[in-house]
N, C-alpha and C. Protein backbone atom coordinates (compact mmCIF):
# COMPACT_ATOMS: atom_id res chain seq x y z
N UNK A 1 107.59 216.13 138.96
CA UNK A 1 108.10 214.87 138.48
C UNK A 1 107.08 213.76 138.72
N UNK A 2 106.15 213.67 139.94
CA UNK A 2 105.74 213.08 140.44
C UNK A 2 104.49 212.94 139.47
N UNK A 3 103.88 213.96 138.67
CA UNK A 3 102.59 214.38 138.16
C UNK A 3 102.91 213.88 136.64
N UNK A 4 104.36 213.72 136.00
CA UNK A 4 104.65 213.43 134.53
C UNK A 4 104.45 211.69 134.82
N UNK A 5 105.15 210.95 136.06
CA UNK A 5 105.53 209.56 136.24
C UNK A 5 103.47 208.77 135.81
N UNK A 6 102.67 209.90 136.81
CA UNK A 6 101.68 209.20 136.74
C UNK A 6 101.06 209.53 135.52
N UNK A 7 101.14 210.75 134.89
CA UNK A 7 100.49 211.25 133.77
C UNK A 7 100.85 209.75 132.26
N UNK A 8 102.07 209.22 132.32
CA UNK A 8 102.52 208.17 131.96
C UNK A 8 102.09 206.90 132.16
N UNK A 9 101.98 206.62 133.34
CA UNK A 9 101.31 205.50 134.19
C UNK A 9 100.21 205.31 133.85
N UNK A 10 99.22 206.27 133.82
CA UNK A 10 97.70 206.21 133.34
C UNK A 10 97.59 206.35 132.13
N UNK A 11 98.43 207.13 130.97
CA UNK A 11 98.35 207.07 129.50
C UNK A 11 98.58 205.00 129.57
N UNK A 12 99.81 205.04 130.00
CA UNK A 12 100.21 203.30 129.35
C UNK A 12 99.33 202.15 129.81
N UNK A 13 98.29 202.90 131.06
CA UNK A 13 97.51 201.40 131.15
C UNK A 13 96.43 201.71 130.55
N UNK A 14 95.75 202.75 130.06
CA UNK A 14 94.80 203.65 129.25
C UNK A 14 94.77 202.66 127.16
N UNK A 15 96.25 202.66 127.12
CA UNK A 15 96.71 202.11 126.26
C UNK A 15 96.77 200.45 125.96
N UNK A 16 97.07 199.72 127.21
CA UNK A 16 96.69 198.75 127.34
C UNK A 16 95.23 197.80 127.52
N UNK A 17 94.56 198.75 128.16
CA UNK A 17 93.23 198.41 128.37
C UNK A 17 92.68 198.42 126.98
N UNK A 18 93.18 199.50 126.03
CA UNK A 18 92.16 199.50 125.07
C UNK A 18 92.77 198.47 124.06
N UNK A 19 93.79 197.76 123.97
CA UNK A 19 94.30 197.11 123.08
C UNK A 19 93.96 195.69 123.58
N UNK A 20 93.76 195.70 125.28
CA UNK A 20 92.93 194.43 125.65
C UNK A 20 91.26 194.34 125.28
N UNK A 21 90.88 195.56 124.73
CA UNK A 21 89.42 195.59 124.48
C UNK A 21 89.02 195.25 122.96
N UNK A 22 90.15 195.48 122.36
CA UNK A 22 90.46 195.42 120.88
C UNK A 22 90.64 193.96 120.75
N UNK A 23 91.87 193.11 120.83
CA UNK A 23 92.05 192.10 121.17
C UNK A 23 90.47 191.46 121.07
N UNK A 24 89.85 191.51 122.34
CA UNK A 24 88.24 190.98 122.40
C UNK A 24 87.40 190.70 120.97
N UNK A 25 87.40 191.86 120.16
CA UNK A 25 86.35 191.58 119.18
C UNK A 25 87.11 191.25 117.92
N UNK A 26 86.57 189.95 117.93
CA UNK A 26 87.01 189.05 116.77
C UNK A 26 85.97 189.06 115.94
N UNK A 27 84.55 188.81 116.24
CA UNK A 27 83.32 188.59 115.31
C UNK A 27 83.27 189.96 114.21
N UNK A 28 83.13 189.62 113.02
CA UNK A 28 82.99 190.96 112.26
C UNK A 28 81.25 191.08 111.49
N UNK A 29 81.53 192.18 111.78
CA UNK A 29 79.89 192.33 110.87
C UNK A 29 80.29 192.31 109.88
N UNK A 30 78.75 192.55 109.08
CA UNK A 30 78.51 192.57 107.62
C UNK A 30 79.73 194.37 107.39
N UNK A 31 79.00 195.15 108.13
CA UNK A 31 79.93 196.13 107.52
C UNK A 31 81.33 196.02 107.45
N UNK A 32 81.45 195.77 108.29
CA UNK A 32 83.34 195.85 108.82
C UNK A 32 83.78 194.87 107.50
N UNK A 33 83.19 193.54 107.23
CA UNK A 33 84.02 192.62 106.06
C UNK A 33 83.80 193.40 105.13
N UNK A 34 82.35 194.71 104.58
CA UNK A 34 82.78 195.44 102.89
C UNK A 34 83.35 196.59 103.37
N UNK A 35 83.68 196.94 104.19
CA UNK A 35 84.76 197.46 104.60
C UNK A 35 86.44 196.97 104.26
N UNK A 36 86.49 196.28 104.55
CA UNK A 36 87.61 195.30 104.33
C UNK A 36 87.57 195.22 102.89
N UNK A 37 86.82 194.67 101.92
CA UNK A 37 86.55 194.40 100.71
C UNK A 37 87.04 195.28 99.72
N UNK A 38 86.42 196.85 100.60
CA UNK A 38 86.48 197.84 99.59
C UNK A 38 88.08 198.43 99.78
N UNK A 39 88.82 198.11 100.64
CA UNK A 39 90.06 198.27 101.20
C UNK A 39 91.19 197.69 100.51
N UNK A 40 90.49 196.13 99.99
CA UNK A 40 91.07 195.37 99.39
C UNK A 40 90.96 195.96 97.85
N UNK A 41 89.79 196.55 97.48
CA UNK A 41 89.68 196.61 96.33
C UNK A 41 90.55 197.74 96.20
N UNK A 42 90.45 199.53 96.77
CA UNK A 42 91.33 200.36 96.60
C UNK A 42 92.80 200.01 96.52
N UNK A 43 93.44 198.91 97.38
CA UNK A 43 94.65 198.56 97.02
C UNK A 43 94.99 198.27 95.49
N UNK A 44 93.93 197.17 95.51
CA UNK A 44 94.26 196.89 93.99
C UNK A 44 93.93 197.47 92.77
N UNK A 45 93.13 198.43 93.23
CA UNK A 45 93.54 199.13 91.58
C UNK A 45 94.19 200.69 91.63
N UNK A 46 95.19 200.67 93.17
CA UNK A 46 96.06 201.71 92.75
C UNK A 46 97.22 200.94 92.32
N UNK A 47 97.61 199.72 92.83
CA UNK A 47 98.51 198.61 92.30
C UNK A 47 98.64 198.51 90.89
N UNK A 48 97.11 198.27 90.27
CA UNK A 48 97.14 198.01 88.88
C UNK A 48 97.68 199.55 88.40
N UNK A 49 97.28 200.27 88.42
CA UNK A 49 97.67 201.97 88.49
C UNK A 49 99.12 202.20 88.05
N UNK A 50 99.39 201.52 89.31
CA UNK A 50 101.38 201.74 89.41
C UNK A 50 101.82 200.92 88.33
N UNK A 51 101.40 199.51 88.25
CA UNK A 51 102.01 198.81 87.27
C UNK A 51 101.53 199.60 85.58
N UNK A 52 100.38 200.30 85.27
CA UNK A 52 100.30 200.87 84.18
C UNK A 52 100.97 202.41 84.29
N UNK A 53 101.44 202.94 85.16
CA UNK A 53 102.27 204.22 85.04
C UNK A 53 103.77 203.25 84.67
N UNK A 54 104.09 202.15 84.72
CA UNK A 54 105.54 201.60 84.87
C UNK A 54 105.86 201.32 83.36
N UNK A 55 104.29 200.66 83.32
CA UNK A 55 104.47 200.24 81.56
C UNK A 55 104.84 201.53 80.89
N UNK A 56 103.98 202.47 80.88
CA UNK A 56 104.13 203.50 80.18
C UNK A 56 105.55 204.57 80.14
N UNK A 57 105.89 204.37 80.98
CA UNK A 57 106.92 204.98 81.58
C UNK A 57 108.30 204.32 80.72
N UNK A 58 108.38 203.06 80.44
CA UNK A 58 108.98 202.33 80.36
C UNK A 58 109.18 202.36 78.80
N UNK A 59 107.76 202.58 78.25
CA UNK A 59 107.42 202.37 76.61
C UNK A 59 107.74 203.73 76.19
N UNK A 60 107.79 205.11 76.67
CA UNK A 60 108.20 206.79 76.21
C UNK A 60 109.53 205.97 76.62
N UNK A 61 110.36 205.34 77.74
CA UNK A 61 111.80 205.60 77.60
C UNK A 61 112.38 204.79 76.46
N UNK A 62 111.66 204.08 75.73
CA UNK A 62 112.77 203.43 75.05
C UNK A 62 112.62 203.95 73.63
């Protein structure tokens, strides 16, 4: 019992530490923002995607 309490204990501050280390880095590089970019971009053209499967979908039902 004694070996699960700490096995816990050290996962949750293991967990904390790294979300306090995370937290820390705010500055972004060049990669990380076209990273972001290209993230932004895959959203939007599976978005546009969905909205042209809807049209179509829409234009065979009627």
């Amino acid at each position: 019992m004694l070996k699960s309490r700490l096995t816990t204990f050290l996962l949750a501050l293991m967990l904390a530490l790294g979300g306090a280390a995370l937290a820390g880095c705010d500055n972004q590089g060049p990669a990380e923002e076209a990273g972001e970019n290209i993230d932004e971009a895959m959203e939007d053209a599976g978005d546009a995607m969905d909205d042209a499967s809807d049209e179509m979908e829409e234009t065979f039902d009627n």
